[in-house]
N, C-alpha and C. Protein backbone atom coordinates (compact mmCIF):
# COMPACT_ATOMS: atom_id res chain seq x y z
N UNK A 1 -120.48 -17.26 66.79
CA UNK A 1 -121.86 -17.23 66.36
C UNK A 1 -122.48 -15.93 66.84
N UNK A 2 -122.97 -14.95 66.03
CA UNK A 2 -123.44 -14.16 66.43
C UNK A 2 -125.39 -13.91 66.38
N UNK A 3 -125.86 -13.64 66.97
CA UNK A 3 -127.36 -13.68 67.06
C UNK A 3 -127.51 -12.35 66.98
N UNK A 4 -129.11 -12.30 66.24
CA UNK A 4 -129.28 -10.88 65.95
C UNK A 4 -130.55 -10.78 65.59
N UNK A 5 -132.04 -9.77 66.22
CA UNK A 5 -132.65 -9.79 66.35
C UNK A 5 -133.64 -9.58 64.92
N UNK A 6 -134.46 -9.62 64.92
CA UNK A 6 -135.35 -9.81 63.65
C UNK A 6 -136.89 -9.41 63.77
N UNK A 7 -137.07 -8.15 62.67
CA UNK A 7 -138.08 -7.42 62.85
C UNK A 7 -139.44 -8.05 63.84
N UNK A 8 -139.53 -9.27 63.23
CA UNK A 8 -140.66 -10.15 63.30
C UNK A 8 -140.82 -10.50 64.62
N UNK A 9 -139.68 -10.31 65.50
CA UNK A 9 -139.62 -10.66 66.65
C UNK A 9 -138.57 -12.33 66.94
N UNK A 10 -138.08 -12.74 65.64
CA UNK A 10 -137.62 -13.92 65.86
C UNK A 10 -135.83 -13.16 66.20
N UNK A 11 -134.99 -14.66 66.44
CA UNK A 11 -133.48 -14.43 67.04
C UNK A 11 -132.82 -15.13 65.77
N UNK A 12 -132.27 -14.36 64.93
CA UNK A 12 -131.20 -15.23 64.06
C UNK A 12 -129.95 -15.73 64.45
N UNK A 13 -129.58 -17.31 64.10
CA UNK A 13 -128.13 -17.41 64.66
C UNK A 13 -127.58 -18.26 63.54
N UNK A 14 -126.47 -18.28 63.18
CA UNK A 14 -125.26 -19.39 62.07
C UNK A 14 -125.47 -18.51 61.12
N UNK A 15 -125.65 -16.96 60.88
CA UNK A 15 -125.49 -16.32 59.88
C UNK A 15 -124.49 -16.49 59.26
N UNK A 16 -124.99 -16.35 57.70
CA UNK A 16 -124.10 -16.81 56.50
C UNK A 16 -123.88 -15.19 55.66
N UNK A 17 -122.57 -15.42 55.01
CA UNK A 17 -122.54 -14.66 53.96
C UNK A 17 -122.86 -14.59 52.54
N UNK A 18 -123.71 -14.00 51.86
CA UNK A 18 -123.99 -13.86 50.52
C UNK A 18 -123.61 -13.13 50.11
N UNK A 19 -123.42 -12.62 48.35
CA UNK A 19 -123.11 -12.07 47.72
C UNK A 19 -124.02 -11.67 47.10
N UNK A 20 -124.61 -10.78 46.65
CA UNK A 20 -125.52 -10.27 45.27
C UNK A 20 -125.70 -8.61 44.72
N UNK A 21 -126.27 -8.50 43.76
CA UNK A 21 -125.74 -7.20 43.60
C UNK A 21 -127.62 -6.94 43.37
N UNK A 22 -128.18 -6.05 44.74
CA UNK A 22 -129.27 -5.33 45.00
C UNK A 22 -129.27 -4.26 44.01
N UNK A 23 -130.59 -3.38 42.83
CA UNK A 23 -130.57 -2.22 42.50
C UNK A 23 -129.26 -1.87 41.85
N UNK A 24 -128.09 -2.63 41.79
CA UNK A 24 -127.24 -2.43 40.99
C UNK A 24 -126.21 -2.20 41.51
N UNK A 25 -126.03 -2.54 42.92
CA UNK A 25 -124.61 -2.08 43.68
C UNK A 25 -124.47 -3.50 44.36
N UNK A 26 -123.60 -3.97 44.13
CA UNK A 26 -122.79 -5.42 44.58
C UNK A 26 -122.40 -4.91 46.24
N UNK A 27 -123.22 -6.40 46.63
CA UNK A 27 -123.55 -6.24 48.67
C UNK A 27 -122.77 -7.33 48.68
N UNK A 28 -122.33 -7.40 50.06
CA UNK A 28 -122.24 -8.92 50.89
C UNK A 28 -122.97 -8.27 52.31
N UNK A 29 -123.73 -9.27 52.43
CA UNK A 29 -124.81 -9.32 53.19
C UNK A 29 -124.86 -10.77 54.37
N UNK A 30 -125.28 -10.19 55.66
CA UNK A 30 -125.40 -11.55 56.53
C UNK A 30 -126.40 -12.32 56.56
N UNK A 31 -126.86 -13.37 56.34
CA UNK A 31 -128.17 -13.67 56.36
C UNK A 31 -128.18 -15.11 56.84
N UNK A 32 -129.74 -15.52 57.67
CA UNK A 32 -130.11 -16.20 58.18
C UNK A 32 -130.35 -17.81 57.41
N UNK A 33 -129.94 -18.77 57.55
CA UNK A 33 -130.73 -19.62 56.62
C UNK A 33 -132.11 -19.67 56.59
N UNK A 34 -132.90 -19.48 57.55
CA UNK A 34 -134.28 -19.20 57.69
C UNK A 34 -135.02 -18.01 57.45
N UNK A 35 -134.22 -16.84 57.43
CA UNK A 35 -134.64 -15.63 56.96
C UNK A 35 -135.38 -15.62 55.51
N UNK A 36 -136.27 -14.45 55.24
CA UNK A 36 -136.84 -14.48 53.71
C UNK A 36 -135.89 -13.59 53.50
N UNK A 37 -136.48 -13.63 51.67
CA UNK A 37 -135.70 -12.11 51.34
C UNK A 37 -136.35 -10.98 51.63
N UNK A 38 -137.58 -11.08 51.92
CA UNK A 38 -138.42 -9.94 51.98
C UNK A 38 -137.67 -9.34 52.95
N UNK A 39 -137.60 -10.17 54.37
CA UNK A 39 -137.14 -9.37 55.95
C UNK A 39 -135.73 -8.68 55.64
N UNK A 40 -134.67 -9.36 54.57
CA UNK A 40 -132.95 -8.94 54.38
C UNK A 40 -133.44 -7.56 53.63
N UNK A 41 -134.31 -7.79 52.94
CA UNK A 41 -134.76 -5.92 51.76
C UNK A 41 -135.43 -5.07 52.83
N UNK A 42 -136.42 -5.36 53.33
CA UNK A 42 -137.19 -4.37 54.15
C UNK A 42 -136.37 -4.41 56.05
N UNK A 43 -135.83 -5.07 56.03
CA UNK A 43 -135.20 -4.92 57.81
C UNK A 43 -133.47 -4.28 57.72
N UNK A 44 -133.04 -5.54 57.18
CA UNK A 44 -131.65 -4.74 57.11
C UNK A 44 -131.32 -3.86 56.00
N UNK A 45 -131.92 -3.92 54.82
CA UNK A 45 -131.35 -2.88 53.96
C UNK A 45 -132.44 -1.92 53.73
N UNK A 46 -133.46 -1.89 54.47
CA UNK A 46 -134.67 -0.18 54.60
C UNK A 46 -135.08 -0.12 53.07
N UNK A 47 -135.41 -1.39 51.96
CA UNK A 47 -135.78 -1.23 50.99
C UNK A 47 -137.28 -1.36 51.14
N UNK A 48 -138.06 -0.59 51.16
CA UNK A 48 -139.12 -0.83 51.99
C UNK A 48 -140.51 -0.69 50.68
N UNK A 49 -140.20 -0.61 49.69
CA UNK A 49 -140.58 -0.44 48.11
C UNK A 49 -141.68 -1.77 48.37
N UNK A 50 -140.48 -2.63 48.73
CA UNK A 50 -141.16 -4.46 48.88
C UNK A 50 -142.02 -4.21 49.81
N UNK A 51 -143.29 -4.75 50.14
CA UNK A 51 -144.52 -4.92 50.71
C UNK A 51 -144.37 -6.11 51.46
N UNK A 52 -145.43 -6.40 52.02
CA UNK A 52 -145.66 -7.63 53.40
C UNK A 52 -146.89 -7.42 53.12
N UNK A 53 -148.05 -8.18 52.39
CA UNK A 53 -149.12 -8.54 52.35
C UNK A 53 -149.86 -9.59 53.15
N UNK A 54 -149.47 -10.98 52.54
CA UNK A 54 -150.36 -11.88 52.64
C UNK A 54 -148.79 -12.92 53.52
N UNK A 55 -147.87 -12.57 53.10
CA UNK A 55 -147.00 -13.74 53.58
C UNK A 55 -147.13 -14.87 52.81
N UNK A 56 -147.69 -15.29 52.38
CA UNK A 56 -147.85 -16.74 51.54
C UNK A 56 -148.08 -16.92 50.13
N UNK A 57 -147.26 -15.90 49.35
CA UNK A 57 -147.56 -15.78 47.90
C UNK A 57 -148.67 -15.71 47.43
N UNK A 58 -149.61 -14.90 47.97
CA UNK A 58 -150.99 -14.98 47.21
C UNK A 58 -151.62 -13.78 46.36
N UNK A 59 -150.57 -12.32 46.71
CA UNK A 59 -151.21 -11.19 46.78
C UNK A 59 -149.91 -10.32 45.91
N UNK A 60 -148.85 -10.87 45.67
CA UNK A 60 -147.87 -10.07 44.86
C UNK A 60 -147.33 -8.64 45.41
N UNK A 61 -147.66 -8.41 46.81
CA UNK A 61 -147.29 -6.75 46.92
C UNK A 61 -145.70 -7.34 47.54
N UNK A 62 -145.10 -8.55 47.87
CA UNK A 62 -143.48 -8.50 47.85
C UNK A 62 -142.91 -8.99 46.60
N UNK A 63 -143.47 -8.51 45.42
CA UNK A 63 -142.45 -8.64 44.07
C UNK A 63 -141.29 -8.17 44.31
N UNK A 64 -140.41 -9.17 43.64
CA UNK A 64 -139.25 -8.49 43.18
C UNK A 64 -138.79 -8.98 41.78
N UNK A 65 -137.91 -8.53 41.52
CA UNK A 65 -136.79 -9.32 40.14
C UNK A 65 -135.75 -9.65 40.77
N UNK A 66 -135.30 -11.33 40.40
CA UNK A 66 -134.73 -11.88 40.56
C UNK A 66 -133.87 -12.35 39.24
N UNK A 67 -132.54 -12.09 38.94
CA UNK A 67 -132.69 -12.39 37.86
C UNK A 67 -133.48 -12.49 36.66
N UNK A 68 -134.46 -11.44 36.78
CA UNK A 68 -135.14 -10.78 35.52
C UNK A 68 -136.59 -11.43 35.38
N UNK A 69 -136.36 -12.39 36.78
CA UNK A 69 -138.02 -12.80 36.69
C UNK A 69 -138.66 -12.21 38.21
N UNK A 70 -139.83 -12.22 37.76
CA UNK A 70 -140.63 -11.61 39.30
C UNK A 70 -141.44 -12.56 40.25
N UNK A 71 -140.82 -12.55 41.61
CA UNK A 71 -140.80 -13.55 42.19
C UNK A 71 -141.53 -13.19 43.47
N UNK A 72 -141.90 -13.74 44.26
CA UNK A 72 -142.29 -13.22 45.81
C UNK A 72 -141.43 -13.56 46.62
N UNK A 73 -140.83 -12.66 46.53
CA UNK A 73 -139.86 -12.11 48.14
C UNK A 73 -140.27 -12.96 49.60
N UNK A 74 -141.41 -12.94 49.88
CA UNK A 74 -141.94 -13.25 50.85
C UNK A 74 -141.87 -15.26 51.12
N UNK A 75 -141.64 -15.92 49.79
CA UNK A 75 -141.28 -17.36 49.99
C UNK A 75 -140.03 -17.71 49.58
N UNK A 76 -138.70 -16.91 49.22
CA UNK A 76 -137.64 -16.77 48.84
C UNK A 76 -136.73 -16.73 50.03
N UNK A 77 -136.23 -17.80 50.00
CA UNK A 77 -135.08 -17.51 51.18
C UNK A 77 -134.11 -17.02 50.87
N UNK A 78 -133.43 -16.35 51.97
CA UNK A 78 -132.17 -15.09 51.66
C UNK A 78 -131.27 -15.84 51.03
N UNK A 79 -131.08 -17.00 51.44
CA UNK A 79 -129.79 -17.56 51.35
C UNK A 79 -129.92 -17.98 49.27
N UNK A 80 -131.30 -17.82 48.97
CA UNK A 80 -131.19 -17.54 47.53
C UNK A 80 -130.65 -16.54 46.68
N UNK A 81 -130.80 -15.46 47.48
CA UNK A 81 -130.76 -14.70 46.88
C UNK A 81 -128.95 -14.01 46.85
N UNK A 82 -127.73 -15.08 46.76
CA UNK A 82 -126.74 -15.38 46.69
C UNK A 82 -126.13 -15.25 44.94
N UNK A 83 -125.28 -14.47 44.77
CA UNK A 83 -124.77 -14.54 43.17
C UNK A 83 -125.99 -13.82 42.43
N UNK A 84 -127.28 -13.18 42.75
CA UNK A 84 -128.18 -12.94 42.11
C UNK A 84 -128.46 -11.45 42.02
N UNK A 85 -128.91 -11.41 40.69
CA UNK A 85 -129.05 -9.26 40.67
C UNK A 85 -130.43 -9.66 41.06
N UNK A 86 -130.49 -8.50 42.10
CA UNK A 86 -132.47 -8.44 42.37
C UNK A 86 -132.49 -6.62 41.95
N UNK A 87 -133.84 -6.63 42.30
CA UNK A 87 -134.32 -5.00 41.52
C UNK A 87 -135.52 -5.17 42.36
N UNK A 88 -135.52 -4.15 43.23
CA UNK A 88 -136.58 -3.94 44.10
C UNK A 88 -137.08 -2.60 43.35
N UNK A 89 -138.47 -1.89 44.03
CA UNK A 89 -139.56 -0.91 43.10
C UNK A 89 -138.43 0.15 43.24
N UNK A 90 -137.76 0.41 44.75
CA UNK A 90 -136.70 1.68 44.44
C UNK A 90 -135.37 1.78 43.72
N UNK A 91 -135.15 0.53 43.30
CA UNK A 91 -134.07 0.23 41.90
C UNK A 91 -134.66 0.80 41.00
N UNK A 92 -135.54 0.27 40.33
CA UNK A 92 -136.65 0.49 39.26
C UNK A 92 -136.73 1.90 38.92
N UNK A 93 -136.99 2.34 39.91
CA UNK A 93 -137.46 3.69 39.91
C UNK A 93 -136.32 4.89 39.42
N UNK A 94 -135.46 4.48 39.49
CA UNK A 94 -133.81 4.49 38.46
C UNK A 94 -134.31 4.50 37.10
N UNK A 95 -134.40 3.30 36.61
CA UNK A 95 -134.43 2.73 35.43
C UNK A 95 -135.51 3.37 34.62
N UNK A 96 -135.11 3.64 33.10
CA UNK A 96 -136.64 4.37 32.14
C UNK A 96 -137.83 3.54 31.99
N UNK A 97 -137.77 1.82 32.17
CA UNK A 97 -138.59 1.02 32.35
C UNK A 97 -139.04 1.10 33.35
N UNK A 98 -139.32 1.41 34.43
CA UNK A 98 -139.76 1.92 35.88
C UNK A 98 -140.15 3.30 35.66
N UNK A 99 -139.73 4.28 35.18
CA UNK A 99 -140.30 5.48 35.14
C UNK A 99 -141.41 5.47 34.17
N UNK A 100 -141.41 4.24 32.91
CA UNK A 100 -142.48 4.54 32.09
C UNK A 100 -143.79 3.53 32.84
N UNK A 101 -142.97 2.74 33.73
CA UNK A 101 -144.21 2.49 34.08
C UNK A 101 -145.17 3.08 35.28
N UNK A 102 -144.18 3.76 36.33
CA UNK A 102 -144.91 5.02 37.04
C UNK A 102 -145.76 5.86 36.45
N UNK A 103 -145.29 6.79 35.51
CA UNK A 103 -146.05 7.74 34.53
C UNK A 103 -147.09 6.84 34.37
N UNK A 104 -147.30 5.78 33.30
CA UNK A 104 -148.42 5.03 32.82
C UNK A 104 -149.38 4.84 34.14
N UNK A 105 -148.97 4.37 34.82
CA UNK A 105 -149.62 4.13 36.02
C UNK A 105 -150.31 5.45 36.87
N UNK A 106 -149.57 6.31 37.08
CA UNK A 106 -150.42 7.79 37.50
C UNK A 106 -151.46 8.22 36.76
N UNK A 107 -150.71 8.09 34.82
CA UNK A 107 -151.67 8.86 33.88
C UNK A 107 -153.08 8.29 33.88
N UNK A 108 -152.88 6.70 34.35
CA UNK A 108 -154.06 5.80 34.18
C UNK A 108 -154.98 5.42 34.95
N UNK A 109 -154.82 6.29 36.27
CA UNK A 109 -155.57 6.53 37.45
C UNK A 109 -155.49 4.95 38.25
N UNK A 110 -154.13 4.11 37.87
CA UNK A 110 -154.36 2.91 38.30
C UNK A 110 -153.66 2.76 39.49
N UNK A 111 -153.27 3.88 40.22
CA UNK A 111 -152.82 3.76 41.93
C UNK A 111 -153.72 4.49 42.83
N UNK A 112 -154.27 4.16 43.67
CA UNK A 112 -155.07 4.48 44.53
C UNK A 112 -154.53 4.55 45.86
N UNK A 113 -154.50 2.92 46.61
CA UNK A 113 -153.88 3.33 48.11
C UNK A 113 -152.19 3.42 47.92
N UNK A 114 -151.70 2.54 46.41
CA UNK A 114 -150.44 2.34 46.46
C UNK A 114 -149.71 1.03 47.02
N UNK A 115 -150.63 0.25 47.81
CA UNK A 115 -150.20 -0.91 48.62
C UNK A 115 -149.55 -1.58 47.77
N UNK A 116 -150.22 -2.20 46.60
CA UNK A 116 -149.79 -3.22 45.65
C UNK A 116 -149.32 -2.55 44.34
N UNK A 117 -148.94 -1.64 44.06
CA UNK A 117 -148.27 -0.48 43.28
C UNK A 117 -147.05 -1.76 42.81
N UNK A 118 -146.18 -1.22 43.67
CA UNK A 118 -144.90 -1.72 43.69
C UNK A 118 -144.82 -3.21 42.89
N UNK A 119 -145.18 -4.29 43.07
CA UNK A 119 -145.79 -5.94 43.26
C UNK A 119 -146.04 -5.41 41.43
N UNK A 120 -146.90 -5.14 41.18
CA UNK A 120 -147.44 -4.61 39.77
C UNK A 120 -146.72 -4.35 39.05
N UNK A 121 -145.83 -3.72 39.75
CA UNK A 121 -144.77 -2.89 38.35
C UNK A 121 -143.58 -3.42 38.51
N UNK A 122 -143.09 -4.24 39.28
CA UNK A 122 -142.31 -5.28 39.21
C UNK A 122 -142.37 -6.43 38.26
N UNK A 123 -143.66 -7.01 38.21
CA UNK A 123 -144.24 -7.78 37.59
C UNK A 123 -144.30 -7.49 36.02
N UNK A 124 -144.60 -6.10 35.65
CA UNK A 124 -144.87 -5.26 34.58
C UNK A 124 -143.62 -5.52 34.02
N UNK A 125 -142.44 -5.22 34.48
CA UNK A 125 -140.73 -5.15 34.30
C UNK A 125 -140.91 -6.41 33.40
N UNK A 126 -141.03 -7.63 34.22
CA UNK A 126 -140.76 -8.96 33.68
C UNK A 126 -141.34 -9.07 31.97
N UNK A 127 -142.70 -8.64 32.13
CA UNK A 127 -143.38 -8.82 30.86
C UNK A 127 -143.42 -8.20 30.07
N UNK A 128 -142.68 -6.97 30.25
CA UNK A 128 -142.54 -6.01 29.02
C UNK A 128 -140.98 -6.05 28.86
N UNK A 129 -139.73 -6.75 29.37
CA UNK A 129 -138.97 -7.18 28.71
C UNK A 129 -138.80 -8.39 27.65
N UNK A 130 -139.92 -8.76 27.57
CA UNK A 130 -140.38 -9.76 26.28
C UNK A 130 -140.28 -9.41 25.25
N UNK A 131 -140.34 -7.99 25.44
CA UNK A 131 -140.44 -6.85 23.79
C UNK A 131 -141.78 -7.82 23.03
N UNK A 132 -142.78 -8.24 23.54
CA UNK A 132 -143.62 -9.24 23.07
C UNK A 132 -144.80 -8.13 23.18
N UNK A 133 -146.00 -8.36 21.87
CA UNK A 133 -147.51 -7.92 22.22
C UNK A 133 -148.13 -9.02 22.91
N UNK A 134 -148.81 -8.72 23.62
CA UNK A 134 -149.45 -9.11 24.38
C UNK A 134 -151.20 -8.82 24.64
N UNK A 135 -152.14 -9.80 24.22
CA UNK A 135 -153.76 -9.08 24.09
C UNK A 135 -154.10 -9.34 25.87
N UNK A 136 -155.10 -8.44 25.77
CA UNK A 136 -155.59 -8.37 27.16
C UNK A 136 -155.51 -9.56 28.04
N UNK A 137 -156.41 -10.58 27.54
CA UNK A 137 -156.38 -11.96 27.83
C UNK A 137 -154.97 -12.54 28.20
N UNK A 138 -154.27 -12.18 27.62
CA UNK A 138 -152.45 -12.98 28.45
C UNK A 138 -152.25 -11.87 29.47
N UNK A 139 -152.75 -10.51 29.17
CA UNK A 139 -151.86 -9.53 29.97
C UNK A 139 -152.29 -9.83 31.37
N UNK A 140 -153.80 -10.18 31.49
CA UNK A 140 -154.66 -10.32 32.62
C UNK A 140 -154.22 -11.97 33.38
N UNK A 141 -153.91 -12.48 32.82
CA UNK A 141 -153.20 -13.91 33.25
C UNK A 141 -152.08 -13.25 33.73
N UNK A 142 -150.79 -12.46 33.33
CA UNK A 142 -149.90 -12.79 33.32
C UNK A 142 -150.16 -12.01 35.17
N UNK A 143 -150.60 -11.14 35.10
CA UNK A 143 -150.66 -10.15 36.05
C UNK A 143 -151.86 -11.07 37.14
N UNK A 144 -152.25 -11.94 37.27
CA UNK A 144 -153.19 -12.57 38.03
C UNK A 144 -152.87 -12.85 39.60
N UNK A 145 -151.18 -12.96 39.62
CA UNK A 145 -150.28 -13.23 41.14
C UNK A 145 -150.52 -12.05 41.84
N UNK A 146 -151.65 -11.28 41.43
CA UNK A 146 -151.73 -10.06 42.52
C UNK A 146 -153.10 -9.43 42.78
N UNK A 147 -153.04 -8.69 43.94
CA UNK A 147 -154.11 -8.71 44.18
C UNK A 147 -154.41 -7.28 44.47
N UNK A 148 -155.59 -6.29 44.40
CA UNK A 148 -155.78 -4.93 44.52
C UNK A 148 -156.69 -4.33 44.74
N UNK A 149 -157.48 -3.83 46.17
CA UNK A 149 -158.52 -3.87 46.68
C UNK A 149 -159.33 -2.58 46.19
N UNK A 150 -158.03 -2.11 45.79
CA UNK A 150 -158.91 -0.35 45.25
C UNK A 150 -159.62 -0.22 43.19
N UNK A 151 -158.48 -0.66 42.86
CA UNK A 151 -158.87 0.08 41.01
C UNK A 151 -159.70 -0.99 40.38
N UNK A 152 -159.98 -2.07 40.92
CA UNK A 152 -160.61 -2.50 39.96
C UNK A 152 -159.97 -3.37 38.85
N UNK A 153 -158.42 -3.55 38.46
CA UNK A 153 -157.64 -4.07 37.77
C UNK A 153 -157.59 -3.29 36.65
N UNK A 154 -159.07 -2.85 35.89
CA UNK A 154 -158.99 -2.35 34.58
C UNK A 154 -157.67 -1.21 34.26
N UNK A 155 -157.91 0.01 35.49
CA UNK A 155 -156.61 0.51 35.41
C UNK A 155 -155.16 0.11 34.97
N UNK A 156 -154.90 -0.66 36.29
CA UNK A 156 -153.77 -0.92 36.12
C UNK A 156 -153.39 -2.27 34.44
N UNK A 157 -154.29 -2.67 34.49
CA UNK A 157 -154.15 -3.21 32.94
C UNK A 157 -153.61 -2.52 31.59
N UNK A 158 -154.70 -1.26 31.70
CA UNK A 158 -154.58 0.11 31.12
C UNK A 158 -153.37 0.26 30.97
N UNK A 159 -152.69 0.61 32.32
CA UNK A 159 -151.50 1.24 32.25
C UNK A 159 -150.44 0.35 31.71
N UNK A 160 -150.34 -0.94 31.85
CA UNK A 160 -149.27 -1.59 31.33
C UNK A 160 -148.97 -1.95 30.22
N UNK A 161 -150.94 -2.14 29.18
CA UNK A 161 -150.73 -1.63 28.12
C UNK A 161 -150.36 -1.06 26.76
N UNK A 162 -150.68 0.18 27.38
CA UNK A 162 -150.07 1.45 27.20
C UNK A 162 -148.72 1.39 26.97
N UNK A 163 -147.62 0.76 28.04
CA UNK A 163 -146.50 1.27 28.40
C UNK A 163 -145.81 0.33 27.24
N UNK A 164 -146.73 -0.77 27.15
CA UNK A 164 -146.25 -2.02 26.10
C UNK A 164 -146.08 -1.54 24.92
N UNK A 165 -147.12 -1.13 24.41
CA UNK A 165 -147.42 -0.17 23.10
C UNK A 165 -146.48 0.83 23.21
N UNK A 166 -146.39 1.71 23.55
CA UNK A 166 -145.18 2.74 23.54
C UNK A 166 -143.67 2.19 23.53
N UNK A 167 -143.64 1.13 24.19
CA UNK A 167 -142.26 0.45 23.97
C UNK A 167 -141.90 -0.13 22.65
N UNK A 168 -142.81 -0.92 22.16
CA UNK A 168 -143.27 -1.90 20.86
C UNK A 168 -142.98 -0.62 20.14
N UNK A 169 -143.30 0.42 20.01
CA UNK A 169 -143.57 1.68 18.76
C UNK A 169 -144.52 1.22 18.60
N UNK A 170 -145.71 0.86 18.85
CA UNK A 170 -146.99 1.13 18.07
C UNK A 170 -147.99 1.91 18.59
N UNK A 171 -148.84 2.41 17.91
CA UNK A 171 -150.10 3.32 17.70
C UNK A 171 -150.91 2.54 19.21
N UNK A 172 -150.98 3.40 20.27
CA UNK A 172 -152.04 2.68 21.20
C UNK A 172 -153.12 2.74 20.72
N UNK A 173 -154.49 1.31 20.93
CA UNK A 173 -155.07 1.49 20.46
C UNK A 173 -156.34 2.06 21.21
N UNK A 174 -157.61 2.41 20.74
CA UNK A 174 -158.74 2.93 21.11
C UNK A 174 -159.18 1.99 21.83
């Protein structure tokens, strides 16, 4: 049994092995049964993209993709995240769906401190692989799991959008 210390200040012990393939490179990883995924992305693997907000799913800045849906890291236990592709913001940031949504997001003045950046465009991933239109009214629901003390939302609405429309091929509108 090996024990092993934990950002948070806690002692992990009966570590288990998982399998999953992080950003696109297949890990085996030790993990705690009590551990989140947030602490296995941001402690042992320095993916630090993922945020620590609120701790209790309220605020979306530990999005991730989980199997292609966007989830909070922060109530996800590691031991889920077993057999599963995840995509944290510095995966993403790889991908042309992550770069169009950076661009959109700079062009649209919708990052400010950056805190909840990440959480957003994680989230963004999920709903613009729908290849679906989407009117304001769903976009603003869909995006509601988060929270953003600086823009105001309109921005970042803006930007996702945008990024929708450009994906779709259609004419953004006025």
């Amino acid at each position: 049994m090996q024990a092993t210390s934990h950002g948070n200040g806690g002692i992990f012990l009966n570590r288990i092995p998982i399998h999953c393939k992080i950003n696109g490179e297949h890990l085996e990883l030790m993990v705690d049964p009590n551990q989140r995924a947030l602490d296995v992305l941001r402690d042992q693997l320095r993916l630090t993209g993922t945020k620590e907000g609120c701790g209790v799913g309220e605020c979306g800045a530990c999005t991730i993709l989980c199997g292609g849906l966007a989830v909070n890291s922060c109530l996800m236990p590691a031991v889920q995240m077993d057999r599963e592709d995840i995509w944290t913001a510095e995966g993403l940031a790889q991908l042309e769906i992550g770069q169009q949504l950076q661009r959109a997001f700079s062009e649209n003045g919708a990052v400010q401190c950056g805190f909840c950046t990440p959480g957003f465009i994680m989230t963004a991933v999920e709903i613009l692989e729908t290849n679906r239109l989407y009117t304001d009214d769903e976009l603003r629901k869909l995006l509601s799991g988060h929270l953003c003390r600086c823009t105001g939302y309109e921005n970042i609405l803006r930007a996702v959008k945008k990024t929708m429309y450009r994906r779709l091929g259609l004419p953004l509108p006025e």
